[in-house]
C-alpha atoms as a PDB file:
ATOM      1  CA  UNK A   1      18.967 108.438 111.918  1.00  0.00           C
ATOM      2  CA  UNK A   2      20.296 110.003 115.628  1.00  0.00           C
ATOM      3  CA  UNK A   3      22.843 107.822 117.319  1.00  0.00           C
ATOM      4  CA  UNK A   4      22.614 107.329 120.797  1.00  0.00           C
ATOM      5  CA  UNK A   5      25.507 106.758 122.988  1.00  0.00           C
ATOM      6  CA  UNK A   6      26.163 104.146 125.711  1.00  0.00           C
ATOM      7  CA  UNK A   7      28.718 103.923 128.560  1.00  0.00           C
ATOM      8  CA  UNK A   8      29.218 100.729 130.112  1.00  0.00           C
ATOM      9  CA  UNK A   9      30.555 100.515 133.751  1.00  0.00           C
ATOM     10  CA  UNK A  10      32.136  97.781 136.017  1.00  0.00           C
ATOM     11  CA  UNK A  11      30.191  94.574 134.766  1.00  0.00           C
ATOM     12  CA  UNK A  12      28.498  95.893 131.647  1.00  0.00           C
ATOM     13  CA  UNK A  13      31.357  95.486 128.952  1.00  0.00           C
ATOM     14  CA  UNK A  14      28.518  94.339 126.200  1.00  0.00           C
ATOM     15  CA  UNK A  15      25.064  95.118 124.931  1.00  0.00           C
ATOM     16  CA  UNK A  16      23.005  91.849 124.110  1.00  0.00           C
ATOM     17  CA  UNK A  17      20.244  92.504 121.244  1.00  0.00           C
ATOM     18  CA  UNK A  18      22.598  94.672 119.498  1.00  0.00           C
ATOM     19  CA  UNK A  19      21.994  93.693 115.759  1.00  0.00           C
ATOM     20  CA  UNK A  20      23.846  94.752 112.730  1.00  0.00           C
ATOM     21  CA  UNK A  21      26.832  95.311 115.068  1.00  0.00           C
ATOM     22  CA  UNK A  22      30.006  96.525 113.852  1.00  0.00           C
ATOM     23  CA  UNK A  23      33.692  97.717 115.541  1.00  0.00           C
ATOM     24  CA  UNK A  24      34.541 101.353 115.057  1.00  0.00           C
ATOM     25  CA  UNK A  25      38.128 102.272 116.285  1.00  0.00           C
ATOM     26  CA  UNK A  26      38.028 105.886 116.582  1.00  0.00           C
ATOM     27  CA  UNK A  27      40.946 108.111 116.624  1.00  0.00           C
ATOM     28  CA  UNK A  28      41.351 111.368 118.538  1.00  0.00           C
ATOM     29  CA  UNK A  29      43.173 113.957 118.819  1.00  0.00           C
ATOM     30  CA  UNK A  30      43.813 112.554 122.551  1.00  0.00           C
ATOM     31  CA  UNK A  31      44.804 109.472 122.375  1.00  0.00           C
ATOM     32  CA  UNK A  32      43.063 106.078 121.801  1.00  0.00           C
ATOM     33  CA  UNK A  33      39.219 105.354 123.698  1.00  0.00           C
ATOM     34  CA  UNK A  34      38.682 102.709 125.903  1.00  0.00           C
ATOM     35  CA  UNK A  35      38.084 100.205 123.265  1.00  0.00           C
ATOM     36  CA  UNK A  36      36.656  99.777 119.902  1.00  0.00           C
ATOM     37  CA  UNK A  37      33.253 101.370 119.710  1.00  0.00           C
ATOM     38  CA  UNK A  38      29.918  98.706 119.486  1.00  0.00           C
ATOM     39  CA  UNK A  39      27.954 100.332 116.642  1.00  0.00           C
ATOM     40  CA  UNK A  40      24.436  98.362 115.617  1.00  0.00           C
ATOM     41  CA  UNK A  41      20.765  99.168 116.194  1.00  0.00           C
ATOM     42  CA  UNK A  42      18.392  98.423 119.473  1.00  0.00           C
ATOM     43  CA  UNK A  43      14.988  98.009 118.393  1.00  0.00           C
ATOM     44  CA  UNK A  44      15.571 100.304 114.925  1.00  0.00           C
ATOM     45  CA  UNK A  45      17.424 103.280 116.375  1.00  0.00           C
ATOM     46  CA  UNK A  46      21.372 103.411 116.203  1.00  0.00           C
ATOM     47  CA  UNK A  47      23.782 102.839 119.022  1.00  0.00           C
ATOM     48  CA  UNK A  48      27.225 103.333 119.854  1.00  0.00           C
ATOM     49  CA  UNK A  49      28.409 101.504 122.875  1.00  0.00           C
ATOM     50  CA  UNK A  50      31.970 101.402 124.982  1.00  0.00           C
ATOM     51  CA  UNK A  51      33.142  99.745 128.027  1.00  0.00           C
ATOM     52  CA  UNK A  52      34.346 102.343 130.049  1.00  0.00           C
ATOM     53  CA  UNK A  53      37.188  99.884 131.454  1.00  0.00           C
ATOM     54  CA  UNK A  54      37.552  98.552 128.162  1.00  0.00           C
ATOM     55  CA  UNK A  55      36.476  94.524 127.582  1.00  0.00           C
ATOM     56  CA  UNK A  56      37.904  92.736 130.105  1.00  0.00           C
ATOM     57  CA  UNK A  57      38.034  95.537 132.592  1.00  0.00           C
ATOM     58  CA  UNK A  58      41.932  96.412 131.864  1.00  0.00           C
ATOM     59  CA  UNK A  59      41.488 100.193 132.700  1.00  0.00           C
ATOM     60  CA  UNK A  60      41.862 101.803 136.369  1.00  0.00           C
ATOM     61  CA  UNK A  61      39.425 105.032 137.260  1.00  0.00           C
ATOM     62  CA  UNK A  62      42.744 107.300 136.750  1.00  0.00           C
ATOM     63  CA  UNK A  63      44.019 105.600 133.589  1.00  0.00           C
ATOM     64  CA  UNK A  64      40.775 106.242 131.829  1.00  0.00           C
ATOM     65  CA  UNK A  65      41.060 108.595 128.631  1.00  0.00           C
ATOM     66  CA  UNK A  66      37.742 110.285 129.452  1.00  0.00           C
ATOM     67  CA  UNK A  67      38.804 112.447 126.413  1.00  0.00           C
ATOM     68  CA  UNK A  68      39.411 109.909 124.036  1.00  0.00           C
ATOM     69  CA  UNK A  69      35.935 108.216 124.797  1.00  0.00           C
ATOM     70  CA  UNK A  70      33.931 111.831 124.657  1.00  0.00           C
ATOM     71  CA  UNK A  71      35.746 112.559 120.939  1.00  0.00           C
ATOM     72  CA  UNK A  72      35.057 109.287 119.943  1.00  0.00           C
ATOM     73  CA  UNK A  73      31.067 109.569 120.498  1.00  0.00           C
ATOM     74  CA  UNK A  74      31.093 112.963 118.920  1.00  0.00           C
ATOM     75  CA  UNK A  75      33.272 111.751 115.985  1.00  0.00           C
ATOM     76  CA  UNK A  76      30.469 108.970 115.640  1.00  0.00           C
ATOM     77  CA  UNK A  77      27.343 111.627 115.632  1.00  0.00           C
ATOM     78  CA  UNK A  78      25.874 110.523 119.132  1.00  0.00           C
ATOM     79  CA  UNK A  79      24.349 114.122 120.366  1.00  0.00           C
ATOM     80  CA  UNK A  80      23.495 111.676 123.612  1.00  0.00           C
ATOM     81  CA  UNK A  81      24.367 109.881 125.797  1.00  0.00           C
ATOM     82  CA  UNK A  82      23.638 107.468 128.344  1.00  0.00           C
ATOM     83  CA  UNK A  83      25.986 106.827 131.158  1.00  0.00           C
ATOM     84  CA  UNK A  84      26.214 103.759 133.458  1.00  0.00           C
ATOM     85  CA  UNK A  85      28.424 103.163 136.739  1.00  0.00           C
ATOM     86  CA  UNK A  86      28.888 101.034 139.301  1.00  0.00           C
ATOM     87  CA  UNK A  87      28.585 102.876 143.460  1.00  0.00           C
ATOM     88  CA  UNK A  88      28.426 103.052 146.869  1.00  0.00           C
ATOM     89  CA  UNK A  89      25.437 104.219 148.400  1.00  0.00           C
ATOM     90  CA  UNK A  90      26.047 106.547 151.419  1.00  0.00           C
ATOM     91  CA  UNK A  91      22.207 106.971 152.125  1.00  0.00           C
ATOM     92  CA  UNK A  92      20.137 104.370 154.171  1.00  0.00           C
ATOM     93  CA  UNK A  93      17.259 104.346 152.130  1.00  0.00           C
ATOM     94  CA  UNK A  94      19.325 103.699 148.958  1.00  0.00           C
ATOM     95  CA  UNK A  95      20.055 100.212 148.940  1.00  0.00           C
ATOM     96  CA  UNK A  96      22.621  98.047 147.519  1.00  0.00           C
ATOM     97  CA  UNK A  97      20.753  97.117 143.915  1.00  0.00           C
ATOM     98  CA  UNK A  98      19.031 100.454 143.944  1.00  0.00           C
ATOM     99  CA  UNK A  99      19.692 102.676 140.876  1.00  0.00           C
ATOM    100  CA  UNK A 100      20.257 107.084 141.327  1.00  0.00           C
ATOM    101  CA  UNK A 101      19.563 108.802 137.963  1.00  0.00           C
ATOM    102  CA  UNK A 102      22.015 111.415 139.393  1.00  0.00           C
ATOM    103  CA  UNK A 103      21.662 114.972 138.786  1.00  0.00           C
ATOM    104  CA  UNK A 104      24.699 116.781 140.915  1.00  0.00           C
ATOM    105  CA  UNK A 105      28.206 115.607 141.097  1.00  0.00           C
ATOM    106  CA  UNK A 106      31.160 116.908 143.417  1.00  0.00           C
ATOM    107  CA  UNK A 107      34.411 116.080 142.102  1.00  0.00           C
ATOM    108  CA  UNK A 108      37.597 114.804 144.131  1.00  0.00           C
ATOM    109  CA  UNK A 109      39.315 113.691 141.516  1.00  0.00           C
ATOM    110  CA  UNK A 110      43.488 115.213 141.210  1.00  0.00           C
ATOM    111  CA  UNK A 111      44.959 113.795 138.368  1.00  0.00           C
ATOM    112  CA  UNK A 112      42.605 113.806 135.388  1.00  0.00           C
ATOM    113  CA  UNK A 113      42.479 116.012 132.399  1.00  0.00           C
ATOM    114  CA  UNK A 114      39.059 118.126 133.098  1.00  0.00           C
ATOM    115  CA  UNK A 115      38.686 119.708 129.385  1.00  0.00           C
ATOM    116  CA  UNK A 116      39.464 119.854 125.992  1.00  0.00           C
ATOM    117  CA  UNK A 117      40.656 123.125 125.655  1.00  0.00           C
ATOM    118  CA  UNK A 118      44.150 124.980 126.538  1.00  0.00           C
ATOM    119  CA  UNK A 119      46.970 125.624 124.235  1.00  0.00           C
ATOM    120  CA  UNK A 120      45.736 128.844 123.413  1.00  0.00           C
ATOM    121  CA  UNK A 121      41.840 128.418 123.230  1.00  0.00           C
ATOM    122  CA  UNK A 122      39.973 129.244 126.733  1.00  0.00           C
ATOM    123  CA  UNK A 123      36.492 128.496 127.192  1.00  0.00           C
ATOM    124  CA  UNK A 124      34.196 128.219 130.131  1.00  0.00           C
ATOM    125  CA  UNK A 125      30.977 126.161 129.604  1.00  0.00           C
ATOM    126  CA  UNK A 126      28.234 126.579 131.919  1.00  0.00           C
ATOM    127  CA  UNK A 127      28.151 123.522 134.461  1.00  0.00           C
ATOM    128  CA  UNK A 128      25.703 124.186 137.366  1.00  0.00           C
ATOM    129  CA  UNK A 129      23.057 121.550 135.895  1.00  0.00           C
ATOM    130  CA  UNK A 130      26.122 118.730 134.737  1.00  0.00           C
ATOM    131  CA  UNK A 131      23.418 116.062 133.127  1.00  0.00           C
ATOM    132  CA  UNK A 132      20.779 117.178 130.334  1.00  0.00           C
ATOM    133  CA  UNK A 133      17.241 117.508 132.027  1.00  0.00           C
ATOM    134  CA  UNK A 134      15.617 115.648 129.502  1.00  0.00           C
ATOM    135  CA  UNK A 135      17.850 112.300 129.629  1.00  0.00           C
ATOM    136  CA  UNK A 136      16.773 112.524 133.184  1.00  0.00           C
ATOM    137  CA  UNK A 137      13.380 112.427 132.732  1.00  0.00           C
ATOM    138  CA  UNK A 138      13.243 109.613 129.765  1.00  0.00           C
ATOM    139  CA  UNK A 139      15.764 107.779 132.555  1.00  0.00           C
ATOM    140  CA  UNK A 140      13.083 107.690 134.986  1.00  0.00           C
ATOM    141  CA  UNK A 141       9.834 106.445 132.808  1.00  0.00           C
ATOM    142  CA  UNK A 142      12.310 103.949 131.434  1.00  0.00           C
ATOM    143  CA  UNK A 143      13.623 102.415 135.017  1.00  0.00           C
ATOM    144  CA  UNK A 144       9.741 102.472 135.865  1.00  0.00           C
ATOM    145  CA  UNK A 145       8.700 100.505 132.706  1.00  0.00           C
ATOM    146  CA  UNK A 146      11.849  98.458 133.468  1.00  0.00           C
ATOM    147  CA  UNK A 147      10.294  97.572 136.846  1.00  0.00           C
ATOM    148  CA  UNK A 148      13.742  98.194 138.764  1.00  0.00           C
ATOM    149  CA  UNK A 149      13.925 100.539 142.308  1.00  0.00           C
ATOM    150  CA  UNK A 150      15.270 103.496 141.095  1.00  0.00           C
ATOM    151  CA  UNK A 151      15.726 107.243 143.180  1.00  0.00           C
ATOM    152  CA  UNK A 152      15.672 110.206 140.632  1.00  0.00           C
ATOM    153  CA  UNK A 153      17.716 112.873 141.516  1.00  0.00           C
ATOM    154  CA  UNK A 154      20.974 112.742 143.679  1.00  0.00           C
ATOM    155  CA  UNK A 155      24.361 113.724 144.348  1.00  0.00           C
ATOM    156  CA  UNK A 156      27.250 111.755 143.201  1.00  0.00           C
ATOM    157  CA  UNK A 157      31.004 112.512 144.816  1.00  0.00           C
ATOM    158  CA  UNK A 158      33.825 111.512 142.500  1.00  0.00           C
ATOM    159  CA  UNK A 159      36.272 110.211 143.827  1.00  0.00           C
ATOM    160  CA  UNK A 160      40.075 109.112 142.486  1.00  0.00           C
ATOM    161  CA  UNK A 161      40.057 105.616 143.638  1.00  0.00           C
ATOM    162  CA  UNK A 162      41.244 103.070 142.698  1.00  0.00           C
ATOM    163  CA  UNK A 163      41.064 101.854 146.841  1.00  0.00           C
ATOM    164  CA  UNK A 164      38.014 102.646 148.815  1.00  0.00           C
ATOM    165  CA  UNK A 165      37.213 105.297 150.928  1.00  0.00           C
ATOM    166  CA  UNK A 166      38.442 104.625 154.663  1.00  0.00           C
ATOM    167  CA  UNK A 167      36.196 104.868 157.432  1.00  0.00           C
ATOM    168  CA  UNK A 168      36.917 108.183 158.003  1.00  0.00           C
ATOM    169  CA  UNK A 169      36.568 109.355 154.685  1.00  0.00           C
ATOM    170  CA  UNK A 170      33.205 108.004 154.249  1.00  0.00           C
ATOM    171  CA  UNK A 171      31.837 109.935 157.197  1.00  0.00           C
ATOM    172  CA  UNK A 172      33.016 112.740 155.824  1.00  0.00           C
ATOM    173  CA  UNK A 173      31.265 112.050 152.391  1.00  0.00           C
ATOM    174  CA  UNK A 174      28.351 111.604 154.420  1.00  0.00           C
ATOM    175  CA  UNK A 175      28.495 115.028 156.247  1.00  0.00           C
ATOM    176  CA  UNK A 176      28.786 116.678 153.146  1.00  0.00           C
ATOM    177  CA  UNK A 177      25.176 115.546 151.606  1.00  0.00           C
ATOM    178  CA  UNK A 178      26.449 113.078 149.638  1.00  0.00           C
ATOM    179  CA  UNK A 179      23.538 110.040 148.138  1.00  0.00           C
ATOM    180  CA  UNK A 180      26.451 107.726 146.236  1.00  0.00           C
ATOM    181  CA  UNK A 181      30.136 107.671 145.726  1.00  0.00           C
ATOM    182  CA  UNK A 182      31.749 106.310 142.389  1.00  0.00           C
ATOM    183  CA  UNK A 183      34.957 106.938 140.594  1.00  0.00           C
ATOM    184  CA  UNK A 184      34.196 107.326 137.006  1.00  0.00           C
ATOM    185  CA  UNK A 185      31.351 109.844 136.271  1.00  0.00           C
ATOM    186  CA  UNK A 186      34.039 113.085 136.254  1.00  0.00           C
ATOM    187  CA  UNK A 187      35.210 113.859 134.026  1.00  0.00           C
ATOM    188  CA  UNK A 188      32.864 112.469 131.595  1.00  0.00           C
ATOM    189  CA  UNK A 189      29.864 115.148 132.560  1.00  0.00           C
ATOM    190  CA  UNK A 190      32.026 118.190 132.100  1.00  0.00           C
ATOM    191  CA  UNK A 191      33.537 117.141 128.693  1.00  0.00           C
ATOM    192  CA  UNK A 192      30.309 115.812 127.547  1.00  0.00           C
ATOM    193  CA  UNK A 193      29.028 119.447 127.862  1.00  0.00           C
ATOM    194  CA  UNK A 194      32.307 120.971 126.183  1.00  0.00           C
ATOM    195  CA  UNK A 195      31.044 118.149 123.492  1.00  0.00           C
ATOM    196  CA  UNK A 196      27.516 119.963 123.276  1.00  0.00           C
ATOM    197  CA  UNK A 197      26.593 116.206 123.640  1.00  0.00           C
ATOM    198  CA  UNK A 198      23.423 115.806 125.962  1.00  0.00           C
ATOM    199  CA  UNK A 199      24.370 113.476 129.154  1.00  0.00           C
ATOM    200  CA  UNK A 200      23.100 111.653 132.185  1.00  0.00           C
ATOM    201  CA  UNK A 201      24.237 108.760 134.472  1.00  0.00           C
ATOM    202  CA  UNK A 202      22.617 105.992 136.108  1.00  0.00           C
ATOM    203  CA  UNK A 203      24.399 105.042 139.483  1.00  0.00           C
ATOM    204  CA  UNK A 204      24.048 101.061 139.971  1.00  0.00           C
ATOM    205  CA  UNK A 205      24.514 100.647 143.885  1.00  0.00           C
ATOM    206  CA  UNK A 206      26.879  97.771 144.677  1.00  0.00           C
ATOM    207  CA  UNK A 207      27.192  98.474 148.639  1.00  0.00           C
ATOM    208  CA  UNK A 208      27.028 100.982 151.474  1.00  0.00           C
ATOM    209  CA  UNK A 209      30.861 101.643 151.599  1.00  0.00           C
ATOM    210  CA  UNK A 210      31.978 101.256 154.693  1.00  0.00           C
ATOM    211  CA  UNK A 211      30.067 103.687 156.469  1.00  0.00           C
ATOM    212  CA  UNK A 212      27.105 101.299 157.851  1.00  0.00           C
ATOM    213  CA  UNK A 213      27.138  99.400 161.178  1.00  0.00           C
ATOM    214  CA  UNK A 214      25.101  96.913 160.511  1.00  0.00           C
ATOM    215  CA  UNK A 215      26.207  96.181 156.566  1.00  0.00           C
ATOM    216  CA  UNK A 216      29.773  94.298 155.889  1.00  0.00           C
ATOM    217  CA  UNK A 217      32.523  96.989 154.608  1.00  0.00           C
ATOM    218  CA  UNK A 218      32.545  96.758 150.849  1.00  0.00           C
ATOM    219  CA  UNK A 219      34.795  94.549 148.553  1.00  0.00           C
ATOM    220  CA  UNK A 220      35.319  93.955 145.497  1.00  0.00           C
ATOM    221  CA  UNK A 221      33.987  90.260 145.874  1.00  0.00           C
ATOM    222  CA  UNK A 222      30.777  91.944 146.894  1.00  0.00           C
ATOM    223  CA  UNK A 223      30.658  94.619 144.715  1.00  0.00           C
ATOM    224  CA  UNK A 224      30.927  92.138 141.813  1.00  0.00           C
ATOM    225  CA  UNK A 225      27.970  90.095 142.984  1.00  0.00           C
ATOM    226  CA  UNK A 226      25.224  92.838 143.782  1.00  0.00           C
ATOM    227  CA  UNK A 227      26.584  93.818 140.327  1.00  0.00           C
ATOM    228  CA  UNK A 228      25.805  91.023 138.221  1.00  0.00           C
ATOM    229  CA  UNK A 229      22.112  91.714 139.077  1.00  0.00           C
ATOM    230  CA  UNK A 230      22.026  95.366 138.774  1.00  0.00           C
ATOM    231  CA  UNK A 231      23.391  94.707 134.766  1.00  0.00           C
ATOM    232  CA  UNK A 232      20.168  93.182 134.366  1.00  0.00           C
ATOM    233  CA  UNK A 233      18.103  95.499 135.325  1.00  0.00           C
ATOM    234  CA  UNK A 234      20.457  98.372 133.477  1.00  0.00           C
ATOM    235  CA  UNK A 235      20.279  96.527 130.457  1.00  0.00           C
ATOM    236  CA  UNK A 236      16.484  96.576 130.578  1.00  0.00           C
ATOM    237  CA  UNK A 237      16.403 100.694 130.847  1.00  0.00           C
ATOM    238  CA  UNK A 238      18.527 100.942 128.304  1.00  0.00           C
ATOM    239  CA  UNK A 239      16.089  99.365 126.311  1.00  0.00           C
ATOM    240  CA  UNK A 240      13.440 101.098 127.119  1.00  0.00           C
ATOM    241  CA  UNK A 241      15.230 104.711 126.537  1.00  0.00           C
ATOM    242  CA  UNK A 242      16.438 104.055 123.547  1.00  0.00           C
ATOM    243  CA  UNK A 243      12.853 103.405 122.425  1.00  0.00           C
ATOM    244  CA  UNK A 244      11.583 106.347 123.964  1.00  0.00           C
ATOM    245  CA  UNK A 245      14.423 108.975 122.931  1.00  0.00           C
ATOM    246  CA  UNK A 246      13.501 110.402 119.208  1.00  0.00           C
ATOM    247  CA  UNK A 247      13.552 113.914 117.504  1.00  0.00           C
ATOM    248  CA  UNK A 248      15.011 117.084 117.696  1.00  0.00           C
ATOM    249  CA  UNK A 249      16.858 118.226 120.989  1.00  0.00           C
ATOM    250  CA  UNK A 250      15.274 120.940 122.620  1.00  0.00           C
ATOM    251  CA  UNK A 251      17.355 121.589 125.718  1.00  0.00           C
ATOM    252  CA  UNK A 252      20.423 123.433 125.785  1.00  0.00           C
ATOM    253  CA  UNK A 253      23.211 121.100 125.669  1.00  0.00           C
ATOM    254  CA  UNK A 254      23.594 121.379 121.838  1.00  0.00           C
ATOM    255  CA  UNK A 255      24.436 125.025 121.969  1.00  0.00           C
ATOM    256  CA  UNK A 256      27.101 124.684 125.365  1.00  0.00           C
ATOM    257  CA  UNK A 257      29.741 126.166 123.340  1.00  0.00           C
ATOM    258  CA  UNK A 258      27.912 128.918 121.783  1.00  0.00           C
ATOM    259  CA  UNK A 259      28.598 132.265 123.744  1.00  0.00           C
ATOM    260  CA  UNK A 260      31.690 129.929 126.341  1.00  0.00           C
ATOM    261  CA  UNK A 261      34.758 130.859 124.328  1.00  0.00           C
ATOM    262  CA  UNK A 262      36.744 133.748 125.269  1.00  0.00           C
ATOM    263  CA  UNK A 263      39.493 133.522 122.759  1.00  0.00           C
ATOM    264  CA  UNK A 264      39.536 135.811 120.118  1.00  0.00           C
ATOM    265  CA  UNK A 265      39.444 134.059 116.726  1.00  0.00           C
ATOM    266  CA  UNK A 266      41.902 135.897 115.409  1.00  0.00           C
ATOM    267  CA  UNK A 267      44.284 134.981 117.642  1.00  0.00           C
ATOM    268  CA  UNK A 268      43.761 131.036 118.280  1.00  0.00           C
ATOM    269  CA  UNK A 269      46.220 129.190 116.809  1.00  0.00           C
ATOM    270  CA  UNK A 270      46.061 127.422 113.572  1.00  0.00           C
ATOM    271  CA  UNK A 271      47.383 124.010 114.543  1.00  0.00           C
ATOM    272  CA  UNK A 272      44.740 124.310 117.802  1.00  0.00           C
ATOM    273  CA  UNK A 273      41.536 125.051 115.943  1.00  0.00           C
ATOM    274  CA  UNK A 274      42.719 122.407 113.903  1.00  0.00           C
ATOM    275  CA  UNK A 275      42.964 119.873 116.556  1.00  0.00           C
ATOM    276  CA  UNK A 276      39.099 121.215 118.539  1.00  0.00           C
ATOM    277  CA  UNK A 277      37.387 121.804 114.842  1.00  0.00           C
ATOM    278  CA  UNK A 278      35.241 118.942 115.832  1.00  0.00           C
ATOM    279  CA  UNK A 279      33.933 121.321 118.384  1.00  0.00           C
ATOM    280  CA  UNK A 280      34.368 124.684 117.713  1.00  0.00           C
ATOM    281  CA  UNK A 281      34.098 124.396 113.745  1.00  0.00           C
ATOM    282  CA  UNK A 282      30.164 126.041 113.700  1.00  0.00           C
ATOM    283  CA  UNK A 283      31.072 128.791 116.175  1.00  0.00           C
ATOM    284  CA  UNK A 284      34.582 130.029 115.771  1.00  0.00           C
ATOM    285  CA  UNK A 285      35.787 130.881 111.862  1.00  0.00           C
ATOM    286  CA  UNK A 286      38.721 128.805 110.663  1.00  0.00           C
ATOM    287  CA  UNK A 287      41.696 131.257 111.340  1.00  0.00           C
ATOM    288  CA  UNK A 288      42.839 133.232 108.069  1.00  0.00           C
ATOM    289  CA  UNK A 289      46.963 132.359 107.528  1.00  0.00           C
ATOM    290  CA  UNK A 290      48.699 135.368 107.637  1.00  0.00           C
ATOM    291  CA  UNK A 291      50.572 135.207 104.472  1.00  0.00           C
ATOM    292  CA  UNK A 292      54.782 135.951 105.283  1.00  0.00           C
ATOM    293  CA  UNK A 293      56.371 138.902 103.908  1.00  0.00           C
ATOM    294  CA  UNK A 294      59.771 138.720 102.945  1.00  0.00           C
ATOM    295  CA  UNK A 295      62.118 141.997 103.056  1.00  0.00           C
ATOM    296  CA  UNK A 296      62.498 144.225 100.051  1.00  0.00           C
ATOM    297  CA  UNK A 297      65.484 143.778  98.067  1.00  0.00           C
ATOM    298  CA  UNK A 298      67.377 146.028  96.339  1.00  0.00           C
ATOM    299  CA  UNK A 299      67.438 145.198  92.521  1.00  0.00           C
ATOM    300  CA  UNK A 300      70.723 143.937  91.234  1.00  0.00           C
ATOM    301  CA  UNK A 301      73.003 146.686  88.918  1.00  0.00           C
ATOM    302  CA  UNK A 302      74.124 144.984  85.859  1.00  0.00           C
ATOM    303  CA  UNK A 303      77.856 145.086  86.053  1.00  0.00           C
ATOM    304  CA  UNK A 304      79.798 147.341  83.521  1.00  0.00           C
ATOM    305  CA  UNK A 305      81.714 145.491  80.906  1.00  0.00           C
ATOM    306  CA  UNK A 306      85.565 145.555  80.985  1.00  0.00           C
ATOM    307  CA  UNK A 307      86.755 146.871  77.856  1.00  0.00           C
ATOM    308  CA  UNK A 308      89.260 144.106  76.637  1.00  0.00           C
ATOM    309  CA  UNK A 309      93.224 145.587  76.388  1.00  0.00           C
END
């Protein structure tokens, strides 16, 4: 049975309907997730769910372990998932309660670890389409069959949070072509990819920032009230795309890593391969020890017997 993964944002910390529901505490390589995975079934397929801010919302946009969470799905099996956050909409016609099934992200993030390689592994996955095609698509037959207002396609800006943008900034956002602003979406595509784990997020409008004349300047008092109903409605598609997401993956995401490392094998570290062999284990062979040799030695002479006088 495939597992499907689910990120909850601001306001959706649980998945009601859930049955057969067990807590998974994964560890990584990276440190601990978020919280203890959610694993059950919804409506006979298997799911793996994890507050993004942990239960009780005790995690900040930086202090996130975006690595910890994307090991811990791929540790579980889930080859996708589906990814929920709460944002501001910086487009008229997108309205606070709207939902984006975004499909390009600028990051302006500074102080988060972007990938799961380094100590001496390099590899470069491709990244110009940073959510799976398909999840898109399922996304947008589900929100219709869910009956919510929905926009397919858009770009989402990342930013570090955790304040909101000031006027100034906003504008800026704005100029650059931006539909919705969040803080938690990066780096959760990129690794996701590295993962070879299909993705896609759903951007839950709270509020027009602060950019809009005629709309109050967002707070977290509002934000938490257009929220409430826009959990609803996102716990609704995720019904319906877990019912419709079944089979084989077709689209690329499974292979990401396939050609991206540049490393020779022969010269990546044991204790490194050891650490990404989650990963890399069905495209890189496990390094060969190089067995030490010790300096020749000079045989002992057997020492001459003294002759007694």
């Amino acid at each position: 049975m495939q597992t499907i993964g689910v990120i909850g944002g601001s306001g959706l910390y649980e998945l009601p309907g859930l049955s057969k529901v067990r807590e998974v505490c994964v560890r990584t390589p990276f440190g601990a997730p978020s919280d203890a995975f959610l694993v059950g079934e919804l409506g006979g397929v298997r799911l793996a769910f994890l507050p993004r801010h942990g239960r009780g919302h005790r995690f900040s946009p930086t202090e996130l372990n975006s690595r910890a969470n994307i090991w811990g799905f791929k540790k579980l099996g889930v080859e996708r998932i589906l990814s929920f956050s709460a944002v501001g909409s910086m487009r008229e016609h997108i309205a606070p309660g709207h939902m984006v099934i975004v499909d390009q992200f600028v990051d302006w993030t500074r102080q988060r670890p972007q990938t799961f390689f380094g100590d001496g592994i390099v590899a470069h996955v491709q990244l110009a389409d940073p959510v799976c095609p398909q999840l898109v698509g399922v996304l947008a037959e589900s929100a219709g069959a869910a009956g919510v207002v929905f926009h397919k396609g858009g770009t989402s800006l990342c930013i570090e949070g955790p304040q909101f943008s000031t006027r100034a900034e906003s504008e800026r956002y704005r100029s650059w072509g931006i539909d919705v602003i969040g803080m938690t979406a990066v780096p959760e595509a990129r690794l996701a990819r590295e993962a070879e784990i299909c993705y896609a997020n759903v951007a839950l409008t709270t509020d027009y920032d602060c950019w809009h004349e005629s709309e109050d300047d967002v707070t977290a008092e509002a934000v938490v009230e257009v929220m409430r109903k826009n959990v609803v409605g996102a716990r609704e598609v995720i019904r319906q795309a877990v019912a419709r997401l079944s089979g084989e993956r077709t689209c690329g995401c499974g292979n990401a890593l396939a050609n991206a490392v540049m490393t020779s094998p022969e010269v990546v570290p044991a204790a490194t391969y050891k650490k990404l062999a989650l990963l890399i284990g069905r495209h890189l062979p496990k390094p060969v020890a190089k067995k030490s040799r010790k300096p020749a030695t000079r045989p002992r002479r057997a020492k001459k017997a003294v002759a007694a006088r």
